[in-house]
Protein backbone atom coordinates (compact mmCIF):
# COMPACT_ATOMS: atom_id res chain seq x y z
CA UNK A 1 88.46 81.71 129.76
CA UNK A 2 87.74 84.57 128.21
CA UNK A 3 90.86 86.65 126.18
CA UNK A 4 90.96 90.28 125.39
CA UNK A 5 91.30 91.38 122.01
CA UNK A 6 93.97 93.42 121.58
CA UNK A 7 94.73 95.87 119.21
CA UNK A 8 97.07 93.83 117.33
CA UNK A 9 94.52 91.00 116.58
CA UNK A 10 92.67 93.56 115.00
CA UNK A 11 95.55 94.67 112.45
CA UNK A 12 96.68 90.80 111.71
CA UNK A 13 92.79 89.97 110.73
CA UNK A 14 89.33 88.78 111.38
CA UNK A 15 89.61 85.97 114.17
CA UNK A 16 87.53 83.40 113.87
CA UNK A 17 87.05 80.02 116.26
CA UNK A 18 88.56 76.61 114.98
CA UNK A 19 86.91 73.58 116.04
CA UNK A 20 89.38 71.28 117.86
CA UNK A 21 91.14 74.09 119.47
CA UNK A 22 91.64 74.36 122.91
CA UNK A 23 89.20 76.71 124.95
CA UNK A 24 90.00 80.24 124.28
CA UNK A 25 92.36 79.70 121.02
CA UNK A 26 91.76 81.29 117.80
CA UNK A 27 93.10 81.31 114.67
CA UNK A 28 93.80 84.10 112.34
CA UNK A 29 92.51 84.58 109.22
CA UNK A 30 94.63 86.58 106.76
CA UNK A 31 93.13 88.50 104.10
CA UNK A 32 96.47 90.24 102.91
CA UNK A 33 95.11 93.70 102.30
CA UNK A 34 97.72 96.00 103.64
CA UNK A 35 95.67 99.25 103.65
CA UNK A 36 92.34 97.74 105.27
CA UNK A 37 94.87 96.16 108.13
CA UNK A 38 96.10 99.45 108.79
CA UNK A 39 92.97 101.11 108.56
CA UNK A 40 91.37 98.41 111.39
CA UNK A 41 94.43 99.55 113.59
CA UNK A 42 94.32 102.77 113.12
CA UNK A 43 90.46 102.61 113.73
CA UNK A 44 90.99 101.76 117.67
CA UNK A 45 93.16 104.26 118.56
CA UNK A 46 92.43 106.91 120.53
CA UNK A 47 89.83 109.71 119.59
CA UNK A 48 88.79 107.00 116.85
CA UNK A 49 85.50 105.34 116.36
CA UNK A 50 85.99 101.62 115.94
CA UNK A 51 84.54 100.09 112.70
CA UNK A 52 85.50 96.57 111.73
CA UNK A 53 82.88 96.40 109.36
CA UNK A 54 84.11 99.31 107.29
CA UNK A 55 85.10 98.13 103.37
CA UNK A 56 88.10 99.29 102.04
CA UNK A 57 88.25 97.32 98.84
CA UNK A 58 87.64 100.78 96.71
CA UNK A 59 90.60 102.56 98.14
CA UNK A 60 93.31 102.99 96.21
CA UNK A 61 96.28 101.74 97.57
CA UNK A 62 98.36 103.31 100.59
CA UNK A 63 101.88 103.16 98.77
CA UNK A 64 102.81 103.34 94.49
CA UNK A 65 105.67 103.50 93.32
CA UNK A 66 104.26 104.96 89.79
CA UNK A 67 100.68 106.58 89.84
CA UNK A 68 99.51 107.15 85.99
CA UNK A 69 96.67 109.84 86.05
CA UNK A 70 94.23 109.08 83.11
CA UNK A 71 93.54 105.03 82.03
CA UNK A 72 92.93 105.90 78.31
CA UNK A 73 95.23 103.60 75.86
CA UNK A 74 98.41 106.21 76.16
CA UNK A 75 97.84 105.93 79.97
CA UNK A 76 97.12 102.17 79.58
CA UNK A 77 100.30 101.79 77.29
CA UNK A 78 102.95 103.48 79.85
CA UNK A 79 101.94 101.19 82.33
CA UNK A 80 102.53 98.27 79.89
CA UNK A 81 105.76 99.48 78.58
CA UNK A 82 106.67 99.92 82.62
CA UNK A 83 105.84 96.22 83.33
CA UNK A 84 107.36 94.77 80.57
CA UNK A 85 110.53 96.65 80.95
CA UNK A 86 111.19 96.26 84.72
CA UNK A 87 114.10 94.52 86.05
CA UNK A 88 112.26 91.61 87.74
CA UNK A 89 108.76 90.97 87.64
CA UNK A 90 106.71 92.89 90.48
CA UNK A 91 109.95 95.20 90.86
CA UNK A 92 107.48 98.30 89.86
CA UNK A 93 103.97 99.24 91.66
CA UNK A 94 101.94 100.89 89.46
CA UNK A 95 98.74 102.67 90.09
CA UNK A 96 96.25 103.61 87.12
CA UNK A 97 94.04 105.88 88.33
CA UNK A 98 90.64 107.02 85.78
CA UNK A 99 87.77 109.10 86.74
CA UNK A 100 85.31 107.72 84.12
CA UNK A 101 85.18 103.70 84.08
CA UNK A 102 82.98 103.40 81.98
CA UNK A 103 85.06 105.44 79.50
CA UNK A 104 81.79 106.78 78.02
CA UNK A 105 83.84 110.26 77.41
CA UNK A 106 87.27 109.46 77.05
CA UNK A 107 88.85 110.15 73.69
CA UNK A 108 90.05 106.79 73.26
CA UNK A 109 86.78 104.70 72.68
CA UNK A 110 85.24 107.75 70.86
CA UNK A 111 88.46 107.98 68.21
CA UNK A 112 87.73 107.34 64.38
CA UNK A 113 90.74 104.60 65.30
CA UNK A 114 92.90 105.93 61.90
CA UNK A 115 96.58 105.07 62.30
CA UNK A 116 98.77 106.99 59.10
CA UNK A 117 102.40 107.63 58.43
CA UNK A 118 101.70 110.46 56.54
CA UNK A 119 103.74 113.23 58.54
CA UNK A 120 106.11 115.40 58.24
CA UNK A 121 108.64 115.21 60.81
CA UNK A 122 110.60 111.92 61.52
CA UNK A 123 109.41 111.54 64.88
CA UNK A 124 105.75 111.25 64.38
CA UNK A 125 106.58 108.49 61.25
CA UNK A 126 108.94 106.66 63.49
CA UNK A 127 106.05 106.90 66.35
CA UNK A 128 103.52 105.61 63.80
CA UNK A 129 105.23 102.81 62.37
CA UNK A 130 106.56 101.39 65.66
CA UNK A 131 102.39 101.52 66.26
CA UNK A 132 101.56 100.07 63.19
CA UNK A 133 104.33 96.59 64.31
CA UNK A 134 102.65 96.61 67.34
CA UNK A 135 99.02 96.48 66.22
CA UNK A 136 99.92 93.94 63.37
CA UNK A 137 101.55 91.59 66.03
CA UNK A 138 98.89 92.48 68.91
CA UNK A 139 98.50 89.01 70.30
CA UNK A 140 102.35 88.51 70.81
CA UNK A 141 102.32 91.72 72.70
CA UNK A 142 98.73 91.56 74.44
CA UNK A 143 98.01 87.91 74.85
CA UNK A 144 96.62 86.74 78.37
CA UNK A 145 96.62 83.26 79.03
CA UNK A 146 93.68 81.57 78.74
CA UNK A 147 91.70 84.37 77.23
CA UNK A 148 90.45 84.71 73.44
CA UNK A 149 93.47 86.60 71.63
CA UNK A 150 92.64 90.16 70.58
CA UNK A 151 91.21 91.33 67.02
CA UNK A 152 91.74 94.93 66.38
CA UNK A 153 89.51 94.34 63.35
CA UNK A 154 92.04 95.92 61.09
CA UNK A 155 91.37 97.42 57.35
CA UNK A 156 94.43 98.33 55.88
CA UNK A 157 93.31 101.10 53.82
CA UNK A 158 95.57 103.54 52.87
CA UNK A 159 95.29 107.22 53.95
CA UNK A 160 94.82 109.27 50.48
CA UNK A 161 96.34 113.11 50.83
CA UNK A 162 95.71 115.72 47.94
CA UNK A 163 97.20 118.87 47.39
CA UNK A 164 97.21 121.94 45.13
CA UNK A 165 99.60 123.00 42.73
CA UNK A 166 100.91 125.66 46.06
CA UNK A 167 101.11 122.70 48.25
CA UNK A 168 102.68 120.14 45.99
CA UNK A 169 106.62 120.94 46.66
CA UNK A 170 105.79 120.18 50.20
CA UNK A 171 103.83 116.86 49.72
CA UNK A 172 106.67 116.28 47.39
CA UNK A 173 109.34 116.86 50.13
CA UNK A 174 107.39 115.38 52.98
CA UNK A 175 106.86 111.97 50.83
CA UNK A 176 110.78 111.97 51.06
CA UNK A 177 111.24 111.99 54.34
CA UNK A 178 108.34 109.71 54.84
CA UNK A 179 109.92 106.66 52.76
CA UNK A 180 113.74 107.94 54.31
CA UNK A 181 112.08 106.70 57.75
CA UNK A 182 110.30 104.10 56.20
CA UNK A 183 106.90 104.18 55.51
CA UNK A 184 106.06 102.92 52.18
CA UNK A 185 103.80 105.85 50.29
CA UNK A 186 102.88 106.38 47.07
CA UNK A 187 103.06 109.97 45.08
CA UNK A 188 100.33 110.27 42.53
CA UNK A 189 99.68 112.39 39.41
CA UNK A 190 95.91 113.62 38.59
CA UNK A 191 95.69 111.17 35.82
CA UNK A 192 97.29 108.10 38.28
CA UNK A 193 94.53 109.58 40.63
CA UNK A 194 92.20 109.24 38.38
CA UNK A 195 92.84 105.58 37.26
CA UNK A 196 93.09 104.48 40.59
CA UNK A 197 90.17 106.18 42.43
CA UNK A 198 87.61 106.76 39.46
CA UNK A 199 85.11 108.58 42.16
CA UNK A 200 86.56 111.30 42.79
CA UNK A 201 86.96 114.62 41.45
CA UNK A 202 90.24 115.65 40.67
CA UNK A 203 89.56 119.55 39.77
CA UNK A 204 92.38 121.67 41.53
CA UNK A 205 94.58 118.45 42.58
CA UNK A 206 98.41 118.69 41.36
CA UNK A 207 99.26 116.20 43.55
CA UNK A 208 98.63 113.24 45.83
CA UNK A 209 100.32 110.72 48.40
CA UNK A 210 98.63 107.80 49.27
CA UNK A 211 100.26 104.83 52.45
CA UNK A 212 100.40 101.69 50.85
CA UNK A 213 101.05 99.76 53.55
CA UNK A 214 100.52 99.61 57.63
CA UNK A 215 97.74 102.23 57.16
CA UNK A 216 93.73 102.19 58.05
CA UNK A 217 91.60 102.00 61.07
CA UNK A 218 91.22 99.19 63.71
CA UNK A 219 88.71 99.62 66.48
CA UNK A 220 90.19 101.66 69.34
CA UNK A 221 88.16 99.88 71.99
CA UNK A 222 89.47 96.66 71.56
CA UNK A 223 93.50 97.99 71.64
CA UNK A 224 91.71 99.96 74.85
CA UNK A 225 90.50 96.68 76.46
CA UNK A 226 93.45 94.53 75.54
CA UNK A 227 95.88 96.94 77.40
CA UNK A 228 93.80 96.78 80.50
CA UNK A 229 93.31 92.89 80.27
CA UNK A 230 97.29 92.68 80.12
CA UNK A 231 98.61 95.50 82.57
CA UNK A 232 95.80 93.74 85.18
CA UNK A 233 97.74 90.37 84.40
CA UNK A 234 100.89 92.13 84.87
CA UNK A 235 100.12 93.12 88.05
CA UNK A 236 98.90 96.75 87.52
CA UNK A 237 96.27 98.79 90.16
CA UNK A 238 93.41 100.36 88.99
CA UNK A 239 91.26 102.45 91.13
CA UNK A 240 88.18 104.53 89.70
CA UNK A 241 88.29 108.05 91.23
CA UNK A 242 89.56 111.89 90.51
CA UNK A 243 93.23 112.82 91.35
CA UNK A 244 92.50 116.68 93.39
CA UNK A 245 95.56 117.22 95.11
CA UNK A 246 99.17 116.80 95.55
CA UNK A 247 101.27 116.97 98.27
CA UNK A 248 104.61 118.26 97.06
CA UNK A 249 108.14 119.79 98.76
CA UNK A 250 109.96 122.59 97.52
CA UNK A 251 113.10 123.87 97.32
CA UNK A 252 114.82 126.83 96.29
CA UNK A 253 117.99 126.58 93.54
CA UNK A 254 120.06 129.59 92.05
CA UNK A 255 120.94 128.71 87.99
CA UNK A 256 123.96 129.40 86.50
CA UNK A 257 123.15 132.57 85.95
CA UNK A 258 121.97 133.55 89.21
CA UNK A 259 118.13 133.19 88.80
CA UNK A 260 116.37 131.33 91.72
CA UNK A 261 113.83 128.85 90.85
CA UNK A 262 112.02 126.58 92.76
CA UNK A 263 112.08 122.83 92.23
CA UNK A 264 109.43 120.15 93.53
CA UNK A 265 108.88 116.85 93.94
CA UNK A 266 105.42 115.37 94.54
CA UNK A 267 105.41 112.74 97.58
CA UNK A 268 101.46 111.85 97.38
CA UNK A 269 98.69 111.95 95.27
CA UNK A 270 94.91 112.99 96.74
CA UNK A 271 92.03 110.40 94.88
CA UNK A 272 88.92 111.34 95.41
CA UNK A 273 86.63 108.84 95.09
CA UNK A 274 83.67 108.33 92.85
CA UNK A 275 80.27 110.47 93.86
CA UNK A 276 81.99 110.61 97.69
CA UNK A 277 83.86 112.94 99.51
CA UNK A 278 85.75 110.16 100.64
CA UNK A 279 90.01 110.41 99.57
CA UNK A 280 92.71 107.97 99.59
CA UNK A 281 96.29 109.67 99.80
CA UNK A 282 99.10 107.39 97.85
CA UNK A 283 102.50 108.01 98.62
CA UNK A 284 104.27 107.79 95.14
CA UNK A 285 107.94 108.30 93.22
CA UNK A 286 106.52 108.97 90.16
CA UNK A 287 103.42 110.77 88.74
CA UNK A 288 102.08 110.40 84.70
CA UNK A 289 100.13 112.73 83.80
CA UNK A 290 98.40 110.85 80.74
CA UNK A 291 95.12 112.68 81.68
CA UNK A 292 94.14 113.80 77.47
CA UNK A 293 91.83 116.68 77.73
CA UNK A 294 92.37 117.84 80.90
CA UNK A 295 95.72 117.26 81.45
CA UNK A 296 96.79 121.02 81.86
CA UNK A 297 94.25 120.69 85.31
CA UNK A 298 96.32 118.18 86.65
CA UNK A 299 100.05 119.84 85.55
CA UNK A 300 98.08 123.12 87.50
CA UNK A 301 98.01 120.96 90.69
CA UNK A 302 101.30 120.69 90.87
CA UNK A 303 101.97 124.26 90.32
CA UNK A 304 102.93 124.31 86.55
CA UNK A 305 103.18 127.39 85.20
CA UNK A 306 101.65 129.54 88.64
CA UNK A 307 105.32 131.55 88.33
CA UNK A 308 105.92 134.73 86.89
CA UNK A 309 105.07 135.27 82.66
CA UNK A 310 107.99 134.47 80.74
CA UNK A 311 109.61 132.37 83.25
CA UNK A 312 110.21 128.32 83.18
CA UNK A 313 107.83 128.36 86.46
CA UNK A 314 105.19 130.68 84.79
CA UNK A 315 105.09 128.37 81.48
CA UNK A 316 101.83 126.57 81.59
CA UNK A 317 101.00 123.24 80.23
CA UNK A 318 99.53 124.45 76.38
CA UNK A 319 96.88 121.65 76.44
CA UNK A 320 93.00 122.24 76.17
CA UNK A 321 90.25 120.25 75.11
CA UNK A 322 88.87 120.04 71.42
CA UNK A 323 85.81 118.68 70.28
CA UNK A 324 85.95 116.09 67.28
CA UNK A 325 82.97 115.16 65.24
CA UNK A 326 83.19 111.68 63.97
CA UNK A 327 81.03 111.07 60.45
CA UNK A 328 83.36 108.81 58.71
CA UNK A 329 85.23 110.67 55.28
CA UNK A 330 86.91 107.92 53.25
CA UNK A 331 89.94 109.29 51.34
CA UNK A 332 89.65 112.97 52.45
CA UNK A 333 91.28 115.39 54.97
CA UNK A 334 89.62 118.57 55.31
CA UNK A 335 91.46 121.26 58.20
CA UNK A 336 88.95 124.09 59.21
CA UNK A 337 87.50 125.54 62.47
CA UNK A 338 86.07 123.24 64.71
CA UNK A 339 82.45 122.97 66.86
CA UNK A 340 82.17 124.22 69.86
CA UNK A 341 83.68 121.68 72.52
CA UNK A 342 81.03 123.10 75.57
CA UNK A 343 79.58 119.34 75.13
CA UNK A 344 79.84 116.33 73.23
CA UNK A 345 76.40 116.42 71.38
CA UNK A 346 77.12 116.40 67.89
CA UNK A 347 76.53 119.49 65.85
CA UNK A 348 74.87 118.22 62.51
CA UNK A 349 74.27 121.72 61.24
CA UNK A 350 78.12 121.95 61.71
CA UNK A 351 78.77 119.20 59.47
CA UNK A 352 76.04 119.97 57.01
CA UNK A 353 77.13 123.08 56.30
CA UNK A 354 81.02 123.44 56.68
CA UNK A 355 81.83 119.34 55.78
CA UNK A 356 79.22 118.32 53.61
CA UNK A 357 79.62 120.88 51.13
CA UNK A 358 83.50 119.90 50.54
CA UNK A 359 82.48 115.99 50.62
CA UNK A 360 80.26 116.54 47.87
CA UNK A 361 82.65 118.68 45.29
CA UNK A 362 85.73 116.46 45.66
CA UNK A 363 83.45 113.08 45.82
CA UNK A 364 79.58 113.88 43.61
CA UNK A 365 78.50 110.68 45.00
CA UNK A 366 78.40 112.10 48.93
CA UNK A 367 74.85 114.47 46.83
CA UNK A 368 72.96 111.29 47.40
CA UNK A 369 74.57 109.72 50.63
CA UNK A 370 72.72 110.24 54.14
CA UNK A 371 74.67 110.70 57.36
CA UNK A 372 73.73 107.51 59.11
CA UNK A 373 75.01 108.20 62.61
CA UNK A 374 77.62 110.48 64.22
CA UNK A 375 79.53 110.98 67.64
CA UNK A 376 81.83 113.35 69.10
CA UNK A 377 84.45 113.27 71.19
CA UNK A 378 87.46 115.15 73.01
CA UNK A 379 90.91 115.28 72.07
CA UNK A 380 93.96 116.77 73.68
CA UNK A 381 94.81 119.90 71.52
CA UNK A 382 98.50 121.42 72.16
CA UNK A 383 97.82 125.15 71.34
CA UNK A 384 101.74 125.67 70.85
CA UNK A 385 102.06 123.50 67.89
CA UNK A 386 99.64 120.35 68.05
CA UNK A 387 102.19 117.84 68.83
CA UNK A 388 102.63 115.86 71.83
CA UNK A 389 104.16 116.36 75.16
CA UNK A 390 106.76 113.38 76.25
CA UNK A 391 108.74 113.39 79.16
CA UNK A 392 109.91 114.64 82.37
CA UNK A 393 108.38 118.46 83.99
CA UNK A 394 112.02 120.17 84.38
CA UNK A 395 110.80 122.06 87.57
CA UNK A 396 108.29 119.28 88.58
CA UNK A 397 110.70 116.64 88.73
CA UNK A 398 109.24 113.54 89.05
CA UNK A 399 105.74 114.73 86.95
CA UNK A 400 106.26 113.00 83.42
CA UNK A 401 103.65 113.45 79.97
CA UNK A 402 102.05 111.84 77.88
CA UNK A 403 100.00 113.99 76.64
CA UNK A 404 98.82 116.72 73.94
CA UNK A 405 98.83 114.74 71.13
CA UNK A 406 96.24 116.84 69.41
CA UNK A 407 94.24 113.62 67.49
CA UNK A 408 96.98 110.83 66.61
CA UNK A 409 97.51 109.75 70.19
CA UNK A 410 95.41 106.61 69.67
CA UNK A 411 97.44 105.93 67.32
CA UNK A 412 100.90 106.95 68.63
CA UNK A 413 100.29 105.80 71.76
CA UNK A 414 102.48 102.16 72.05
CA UNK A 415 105.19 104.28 70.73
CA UNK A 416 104.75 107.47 73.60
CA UNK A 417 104.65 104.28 76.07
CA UNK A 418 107.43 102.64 75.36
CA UNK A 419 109.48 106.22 75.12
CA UNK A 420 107.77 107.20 78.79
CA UNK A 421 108.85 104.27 80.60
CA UNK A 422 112.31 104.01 79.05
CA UNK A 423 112.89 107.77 80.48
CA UNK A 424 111.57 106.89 84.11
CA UNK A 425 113.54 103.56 84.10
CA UNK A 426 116.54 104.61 82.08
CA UNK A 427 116.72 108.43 82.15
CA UNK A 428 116.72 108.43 78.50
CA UNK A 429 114.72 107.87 75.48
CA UNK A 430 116.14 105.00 73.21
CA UNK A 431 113.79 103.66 70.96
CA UNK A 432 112.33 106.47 69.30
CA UNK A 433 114.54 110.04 70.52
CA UNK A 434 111.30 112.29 71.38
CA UNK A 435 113.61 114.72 72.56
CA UNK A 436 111.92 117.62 70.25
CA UNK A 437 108.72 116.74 72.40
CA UNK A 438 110.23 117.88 75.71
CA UNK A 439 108.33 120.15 77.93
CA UNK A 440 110.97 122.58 77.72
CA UNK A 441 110.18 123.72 74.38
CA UNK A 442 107.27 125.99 75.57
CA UNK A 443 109.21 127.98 77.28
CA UNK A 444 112.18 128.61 75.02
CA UNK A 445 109.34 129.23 72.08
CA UNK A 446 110.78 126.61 70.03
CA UNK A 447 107.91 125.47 67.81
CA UNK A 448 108.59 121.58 65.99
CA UNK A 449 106.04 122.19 62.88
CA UNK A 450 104.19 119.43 61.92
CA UNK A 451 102.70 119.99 58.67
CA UNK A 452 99.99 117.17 58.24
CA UNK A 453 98.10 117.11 60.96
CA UNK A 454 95.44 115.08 60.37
């Protein structure tokens, strides 16, 4: 007897003969991929070419409830801080999607991997010591079962600030506010500076702070790795590929003052896929934009900041990419102009001539030290005031940040998570109130200063 295969045999599976069945009977054979089932039916309908064959493995998937654009560790760490804080386990879908897999130019891998509490305004020292908890206490955070536990390689050495004799009343006040939040640091005299760092060359230094605690470096690519081995465990997509498009609805509002302005929503997300013109469209509830760099090319796909100048809907997203040249400088911050970002080749003559020279007065020994190696990398530099971006789009309203961070982001980053997921699941921060890093704050022209950027 021969039996016609109909068009929902196709969609349940491959079917495949069973020995011991009777003439005719088959058996199906599940493989529980939603999109390539759909795909197969929708592949012998009318006007369509039938192609069993075809692999859909790569595709991102058909439905998300969260798609995070950009898998460095800030992306990475909203998707953790989503999974852990769910209300069941498998409540939340979450797509990660990352252009660059092998995250040979993403800013997290090529960071110096510093983490400092050093700031000036209570939000960046709360960010940096929640960080500084999580990275001491990784492997109660990160652990997969069955897998080697995580070492972020960590040397606790402090970061060492100096400043003039115009700069000292801030370091003085900044120190304050620093051990108010909690960070333990340490204000130094010359002479204290000189006992405890004999090397260096304290000529024009009135003052200096110095962390004595939960500061250093760690290597970035492990925390990088660690995040991706647990969100994967968790439950969390990934899908390699370049987010081009998104579908969105609009709809006109008056405010109270009788201005109209246009609010959207974005209902799917275009991935193109990687070195193909091939696209996957995922229907979402949420969009991240955690894309570093080039995050102000994905808020311009959804229409941020195409309105009129001086308008909320004319306010674009102030984030551009800077180039960072990475030759480690123990015990020194140095702010200046930077190279030119066209490329990530590393401009020696750069450092030779604008770094070295500075090296070399505050610490002699740098005369007789050769540069050994060097890289560059991008970071995401907020033009408005170099802080991050947290939070909801108040026009966009389901596009959330976490973004702009302007060179601590590595650092910051379980922090901006955590305070990302607890808006899109709670509709509030509560951790850590980033409030002062809302969107908003571009267009009203309110500046938060931070004063030690480093």
């Amino acid at each position: 007897m021969i039996r016609r295969v109909l068009p929902h045999d196709l969609g349940r599976g491959l079917l495949t003969r069973r020995p011991g069945t009777r003439r005719g009977g088959f058996s199906l054979d599940w493989d529980g991929k939603v999109s390539e089932i759909k795909k197969k039916i929708k592949s012998i309908l009318p006007g369509r070419s039938c192609d069993l064959l075809q692999d859909t493995s790569h595709l991102p998937p058909e439905h998300s409830d969260v798609v995070i654009v950009g898998g460095g560790v800030l992306g990475l760490s909203v998707a953790y801080w989503l999974k852990k804080l769910e209300s069941r386990r498998g409540a939340i879908r979450v797509l990660v999607v990352e252009r660059d897999h092998t995250y040979s130019q993403a800013s997290t891998g090529l960071s110096v991997g510093g983490i400092c509490q050093q700031f000036s305004l209570p939000e960046n020292i709360q960010l940096s010591l929640f960080s500084a908890s999580f990275l001491r206490n990784i492997n109660e955070y990160l652990a997969v079962v069955d897998a080697p536990p995580l070492d972020l390689r960590f040397s606790p050495s402090g970061y060492l600030l100096l400043a003039s004799e115009k700069d000292a009343a801030a370091m003085e006040s900044n120190v304050k506010v620093q051990r108010q939040v909690g960070a333990k640091i340490s204000l130094m005299s010359p002479d204290q500076l000189r006992n405890k760092f004999p090397w260096i060359n304290t000529e024009g230094v009135a003052l200096a702070s110095y962390g004595m605690e939960d500061e250093g470096w760690f290597d970035p690519w492990c925390l990088l790795q660690g995040l991706r081995r647990k969100v994967q465990s968790l439950g969390v997509l990934f899908c390699q590929g370049e987010v081009t498009r998104f579908v969105s609805s609009s709809q006109r509002m008056l405010t109270t003052d009788d201005k109209a302005v246009v609010l959207k929503r974005i209902h799917k997300v275009h991935v193109k896929m990687d070195c193909s013109l091939e696209y996957q469209p995922v229907e979402c509830a949420i969009v991240v934009n955690a894309a570093g760099a080039w995050s102000a090319q994905i808020a311009a796909l959804a229409g941020i900041g195409e309105g009129p100048p001086g308008t909320l809907q004319g306010t674009k997203l102030p984030v551009e990419p800077r180039k960072r040249q990475c030759k480690p400088c123990p015990h020194l911050s140095l702010q200046q102009e930077e190279p030119d970002p066209a490329n990530l080749e590393v401009d020696h003559d750069f450092f030779q001539d604008n770094v070295w020279p500075h090296l070399a007065l505050r610490i002699p020994a740098f005369e007789t030290l050769k540069v050994q190696s060097a890289w560059a990398g991008y970071y995401d530099y907020n033009t408005f005031d170099q802080n991050g971006v947290v939070g909801p789009h108040p026009l966009v309203a389901n596009m959330y940040f976490a973004t702009g961070f302007s060179g601590h982001g590595l650092q910051q980053a379980p922090g901006v998570g955590r305070a990302v997921a607890e808006m899109i699941l709670k509709g509030r921060f509560q951790t850590i109130d980033l409030s002062p890093f809302l969107f908003t704050r571009f267009y009203l022209g309110e500046k938060i200063q931070e004063n030690n950027i480093i």
